[in-house]
N, C-alpha and C. Protein backbone atom coordinates (compact mmCIF):
# COMPACT_ATOMS: atom_id res chain seq x y z
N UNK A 1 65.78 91.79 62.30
CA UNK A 1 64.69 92.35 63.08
C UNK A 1 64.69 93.87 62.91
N UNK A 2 63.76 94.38 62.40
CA UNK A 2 63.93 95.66 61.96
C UNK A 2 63.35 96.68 63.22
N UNK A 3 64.02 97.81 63.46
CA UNK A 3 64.09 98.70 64.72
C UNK A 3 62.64 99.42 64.45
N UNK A 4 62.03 99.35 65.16
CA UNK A 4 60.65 100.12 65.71
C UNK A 4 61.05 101.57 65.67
N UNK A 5 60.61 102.55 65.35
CA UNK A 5 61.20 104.02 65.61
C UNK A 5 60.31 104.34 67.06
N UNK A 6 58.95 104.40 66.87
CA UNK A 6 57.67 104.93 68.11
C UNK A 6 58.59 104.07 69.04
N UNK A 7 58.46 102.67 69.12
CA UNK A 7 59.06 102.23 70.62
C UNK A 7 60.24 102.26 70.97
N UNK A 8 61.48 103.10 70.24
CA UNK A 8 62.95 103.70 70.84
C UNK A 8 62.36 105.12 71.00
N UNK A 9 61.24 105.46 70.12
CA UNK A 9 61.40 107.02 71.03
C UNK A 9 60.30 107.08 72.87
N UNK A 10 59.05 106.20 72.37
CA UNK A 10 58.70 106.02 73.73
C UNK A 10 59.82 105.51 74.94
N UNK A 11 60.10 104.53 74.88
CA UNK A 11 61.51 103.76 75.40
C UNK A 11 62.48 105.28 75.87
N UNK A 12 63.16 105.88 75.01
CA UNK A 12 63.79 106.97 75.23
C UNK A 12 63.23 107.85 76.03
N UNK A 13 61.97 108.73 75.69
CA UNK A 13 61.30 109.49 76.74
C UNK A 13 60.88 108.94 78.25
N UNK A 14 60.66 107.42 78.28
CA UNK A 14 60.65 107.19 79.58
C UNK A 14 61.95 107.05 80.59
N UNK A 15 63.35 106.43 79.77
CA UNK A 15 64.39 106.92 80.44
C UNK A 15 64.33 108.33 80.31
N UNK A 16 64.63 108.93 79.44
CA UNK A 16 64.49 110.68 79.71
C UNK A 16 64.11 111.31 80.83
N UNK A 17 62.57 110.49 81.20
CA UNK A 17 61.65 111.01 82.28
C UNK A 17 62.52 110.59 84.05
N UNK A 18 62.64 109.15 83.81
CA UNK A 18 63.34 108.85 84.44
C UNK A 18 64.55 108.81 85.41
N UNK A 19 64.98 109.63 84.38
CA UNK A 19 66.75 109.97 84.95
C UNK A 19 67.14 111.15 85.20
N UNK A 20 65.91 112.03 84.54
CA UNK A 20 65.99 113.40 85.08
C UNK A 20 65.03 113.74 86.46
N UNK A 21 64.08 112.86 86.42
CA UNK A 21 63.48 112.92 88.03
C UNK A 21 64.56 112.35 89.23
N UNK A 22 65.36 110.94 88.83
CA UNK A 22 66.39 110.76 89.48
C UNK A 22 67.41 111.82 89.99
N UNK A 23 67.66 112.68 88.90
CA UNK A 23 68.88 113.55 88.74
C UNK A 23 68.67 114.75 89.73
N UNK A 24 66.86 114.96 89.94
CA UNK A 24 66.59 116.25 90.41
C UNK A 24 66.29 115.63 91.95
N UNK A 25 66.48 114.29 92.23
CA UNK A 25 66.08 113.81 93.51
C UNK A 25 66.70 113.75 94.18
N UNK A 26 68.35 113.70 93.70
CA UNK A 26 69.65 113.56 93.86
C UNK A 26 70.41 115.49 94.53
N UNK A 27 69.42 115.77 93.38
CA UNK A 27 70.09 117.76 93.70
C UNK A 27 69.27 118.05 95.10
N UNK A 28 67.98 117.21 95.05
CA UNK A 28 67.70 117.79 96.14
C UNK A 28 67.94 117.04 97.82
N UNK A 29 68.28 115.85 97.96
CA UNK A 29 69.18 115.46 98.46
C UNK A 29 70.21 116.13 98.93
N UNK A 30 71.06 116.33 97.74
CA UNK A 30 72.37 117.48 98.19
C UNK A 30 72.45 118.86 99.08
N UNK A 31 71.03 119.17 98.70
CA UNK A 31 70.48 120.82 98.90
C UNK A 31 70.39 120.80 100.17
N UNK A 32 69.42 119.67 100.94
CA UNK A 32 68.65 119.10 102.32
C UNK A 32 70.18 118.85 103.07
N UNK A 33 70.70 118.18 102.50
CA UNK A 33 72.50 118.01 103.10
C UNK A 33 73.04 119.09 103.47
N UNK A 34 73.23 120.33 103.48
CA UNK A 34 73.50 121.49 103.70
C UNK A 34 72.87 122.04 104.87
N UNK A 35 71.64 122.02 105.08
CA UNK A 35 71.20 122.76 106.57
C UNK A 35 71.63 121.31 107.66
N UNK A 36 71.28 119.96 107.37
CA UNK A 36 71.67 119.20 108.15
C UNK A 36 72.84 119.24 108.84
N UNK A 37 73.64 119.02 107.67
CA UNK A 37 75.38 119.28 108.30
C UNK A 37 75.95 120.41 109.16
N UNK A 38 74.78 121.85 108.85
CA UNK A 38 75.38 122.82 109.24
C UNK A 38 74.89 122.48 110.20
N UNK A 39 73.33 122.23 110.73
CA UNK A 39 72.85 122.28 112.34
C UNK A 39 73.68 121.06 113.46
N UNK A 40 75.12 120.13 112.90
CA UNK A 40 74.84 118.94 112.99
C UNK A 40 76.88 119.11 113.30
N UNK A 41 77.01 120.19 112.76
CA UNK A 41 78.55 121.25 112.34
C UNK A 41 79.14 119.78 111.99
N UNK A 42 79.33 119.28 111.28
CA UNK A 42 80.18 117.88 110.27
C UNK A 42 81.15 118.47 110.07
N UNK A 43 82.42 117.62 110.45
CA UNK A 43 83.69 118.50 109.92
C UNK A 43 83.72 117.89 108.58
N UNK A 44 85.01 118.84 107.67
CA UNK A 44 84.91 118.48 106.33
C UNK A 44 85.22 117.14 105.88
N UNK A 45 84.75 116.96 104.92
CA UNK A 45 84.74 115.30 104.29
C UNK A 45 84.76 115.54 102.76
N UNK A 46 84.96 114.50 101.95
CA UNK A 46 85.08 114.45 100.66
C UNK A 46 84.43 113.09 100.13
N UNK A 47 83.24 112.67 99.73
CA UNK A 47 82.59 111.47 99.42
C UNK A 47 83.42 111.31 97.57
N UNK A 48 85.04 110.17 97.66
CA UNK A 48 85.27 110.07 96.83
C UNK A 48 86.55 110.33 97.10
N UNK A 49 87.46 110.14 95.94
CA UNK A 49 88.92 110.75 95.42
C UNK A 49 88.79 111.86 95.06
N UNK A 50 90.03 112.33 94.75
CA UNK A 50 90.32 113.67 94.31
C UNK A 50 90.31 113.83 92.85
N UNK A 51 90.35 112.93 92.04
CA UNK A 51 90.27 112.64 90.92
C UNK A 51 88.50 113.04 90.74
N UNK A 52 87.68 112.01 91.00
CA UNK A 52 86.54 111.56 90.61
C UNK A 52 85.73 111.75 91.97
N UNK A 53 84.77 112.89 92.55
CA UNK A 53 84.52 113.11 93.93
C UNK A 53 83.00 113.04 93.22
N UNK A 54 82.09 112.94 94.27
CA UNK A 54 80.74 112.90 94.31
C UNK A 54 79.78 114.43 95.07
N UNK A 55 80.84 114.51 96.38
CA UNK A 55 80.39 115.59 97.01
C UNK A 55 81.64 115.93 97.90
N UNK A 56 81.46 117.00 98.50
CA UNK A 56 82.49 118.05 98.86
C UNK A 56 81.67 118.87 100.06
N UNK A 57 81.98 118.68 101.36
CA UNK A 57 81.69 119.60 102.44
C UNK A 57 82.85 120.02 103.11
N UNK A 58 82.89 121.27 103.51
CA UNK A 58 83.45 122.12 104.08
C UNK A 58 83.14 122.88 104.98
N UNK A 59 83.74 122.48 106.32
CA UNK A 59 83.31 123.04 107.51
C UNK A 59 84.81 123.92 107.86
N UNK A 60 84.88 125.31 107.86
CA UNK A 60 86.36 125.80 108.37
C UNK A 60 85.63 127.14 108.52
N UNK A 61 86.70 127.34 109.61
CA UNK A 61 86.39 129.17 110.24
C UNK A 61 86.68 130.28 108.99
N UNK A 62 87.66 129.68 108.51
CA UNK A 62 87.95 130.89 107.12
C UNK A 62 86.82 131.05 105.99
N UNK A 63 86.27 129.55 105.41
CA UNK A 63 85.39 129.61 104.62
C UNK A 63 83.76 129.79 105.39
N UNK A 64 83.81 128.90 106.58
CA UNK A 64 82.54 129.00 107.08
C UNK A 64 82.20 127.15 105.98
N UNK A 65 80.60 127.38 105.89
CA UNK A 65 79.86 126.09 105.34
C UNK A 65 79.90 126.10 103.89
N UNK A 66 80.36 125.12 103.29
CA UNK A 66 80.34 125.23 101.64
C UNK A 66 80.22 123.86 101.21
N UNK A 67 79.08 123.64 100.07
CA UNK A 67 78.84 122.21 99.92
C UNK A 67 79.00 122.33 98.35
N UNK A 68 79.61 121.60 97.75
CA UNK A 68 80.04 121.17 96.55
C UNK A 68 79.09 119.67 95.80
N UNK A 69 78.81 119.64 95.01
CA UNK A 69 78.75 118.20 94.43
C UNK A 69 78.92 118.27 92.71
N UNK A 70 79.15 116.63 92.27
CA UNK A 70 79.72 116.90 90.58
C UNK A 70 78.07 116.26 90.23
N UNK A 71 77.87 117.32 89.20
CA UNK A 71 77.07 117.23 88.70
C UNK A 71 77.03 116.14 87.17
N UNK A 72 78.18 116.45 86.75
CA UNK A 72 78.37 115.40 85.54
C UNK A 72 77.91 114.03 86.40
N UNK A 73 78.91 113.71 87.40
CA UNK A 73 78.61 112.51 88.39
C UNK A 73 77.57 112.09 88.63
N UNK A 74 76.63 113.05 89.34
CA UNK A 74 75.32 112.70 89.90
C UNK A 74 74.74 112.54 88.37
N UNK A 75 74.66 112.97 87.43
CA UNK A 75 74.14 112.53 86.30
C UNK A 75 73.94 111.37 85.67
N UNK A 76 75.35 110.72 85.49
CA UNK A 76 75.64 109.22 85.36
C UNK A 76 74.95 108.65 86.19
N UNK A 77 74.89 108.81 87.43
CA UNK A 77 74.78 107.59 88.10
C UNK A 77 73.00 107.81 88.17
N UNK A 78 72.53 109.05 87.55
CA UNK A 78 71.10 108.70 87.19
C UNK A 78 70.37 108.17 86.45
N UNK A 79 71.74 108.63 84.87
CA UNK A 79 71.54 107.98 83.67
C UNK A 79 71.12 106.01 83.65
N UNK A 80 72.44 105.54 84.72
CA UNK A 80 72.31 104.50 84.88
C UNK A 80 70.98 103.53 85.63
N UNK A 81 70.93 104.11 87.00
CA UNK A 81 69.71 103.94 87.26
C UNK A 81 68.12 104.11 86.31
N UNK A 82 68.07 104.64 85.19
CA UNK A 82 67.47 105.19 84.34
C UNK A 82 67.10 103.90 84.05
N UNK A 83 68.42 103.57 82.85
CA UNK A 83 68.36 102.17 82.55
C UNK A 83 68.01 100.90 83.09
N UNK A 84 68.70 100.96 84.76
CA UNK A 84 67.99 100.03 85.47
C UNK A 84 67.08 99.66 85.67
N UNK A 85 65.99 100.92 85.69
CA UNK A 85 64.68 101.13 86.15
C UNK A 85 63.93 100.30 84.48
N UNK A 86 64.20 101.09 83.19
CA UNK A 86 63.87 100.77 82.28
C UNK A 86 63.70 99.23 81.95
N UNK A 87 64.87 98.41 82.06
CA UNK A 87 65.24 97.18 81.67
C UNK A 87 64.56 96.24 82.88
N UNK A 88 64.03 97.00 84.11
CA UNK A 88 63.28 95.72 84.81
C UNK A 88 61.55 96.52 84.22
N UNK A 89 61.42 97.13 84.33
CA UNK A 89 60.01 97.73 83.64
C UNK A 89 59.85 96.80 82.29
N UNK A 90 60.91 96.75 81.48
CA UNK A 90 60.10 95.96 80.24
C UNK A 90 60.65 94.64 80.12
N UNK A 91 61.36 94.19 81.41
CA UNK A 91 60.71 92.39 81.78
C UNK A 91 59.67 92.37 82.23
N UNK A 92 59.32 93.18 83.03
CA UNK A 92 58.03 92.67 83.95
C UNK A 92 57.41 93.14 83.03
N UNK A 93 57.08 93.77 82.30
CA UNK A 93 55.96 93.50 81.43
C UNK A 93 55.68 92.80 79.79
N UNK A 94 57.16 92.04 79.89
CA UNK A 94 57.03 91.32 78.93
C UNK A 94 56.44 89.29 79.68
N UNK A 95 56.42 90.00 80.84
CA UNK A 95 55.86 88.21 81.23
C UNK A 95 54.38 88.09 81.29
């Protein structure tokens, strides 16, 4: 079965589109997390291990409010959703 080039690059640009709207939905999520927590004073937490963390808040008198998140992280897990999104998009429209 010989590979289509137009429909891996369409295919590609719609994950592309996809996972970077995810990715930026995700940053802004994170961003909105920051005045919440502060009006809300959350003591510190760590969503994750120390190894492999997702996000990072910090509530302390020395630092004051500081919000962290991994960006490689939030990436993947957009990348993936990407795909998710992709692979039910072209069942349902292969029926």
């Amino acid at each position: 079965m010989p590979i289509n080039k137009s429909h891996f690059a369409s295919a590609f640009g719609t994950w592309l589109q996809i996972t970077l709207s995810v990715f930026f939905l995700f940053m802004l999520g994170v961003l909105l997390l920051l005045p919440i927590l502060t009006i809300l004073q959350a003591p510190s937490f760590m969503v994750g291990n120390s190894n492999l963390w997702l996000l990072r808040w910090q509530n302390s008198p020395d630092v004051g409010f500081n919000i962290t998140f991994n960006p490689g992280l939030l990436l993947a897990i957009a990348s993936l959703l990407g795909v998710i999104v992709l692979t039910f998009r072209r069942r349902s429209s292969s029926k």
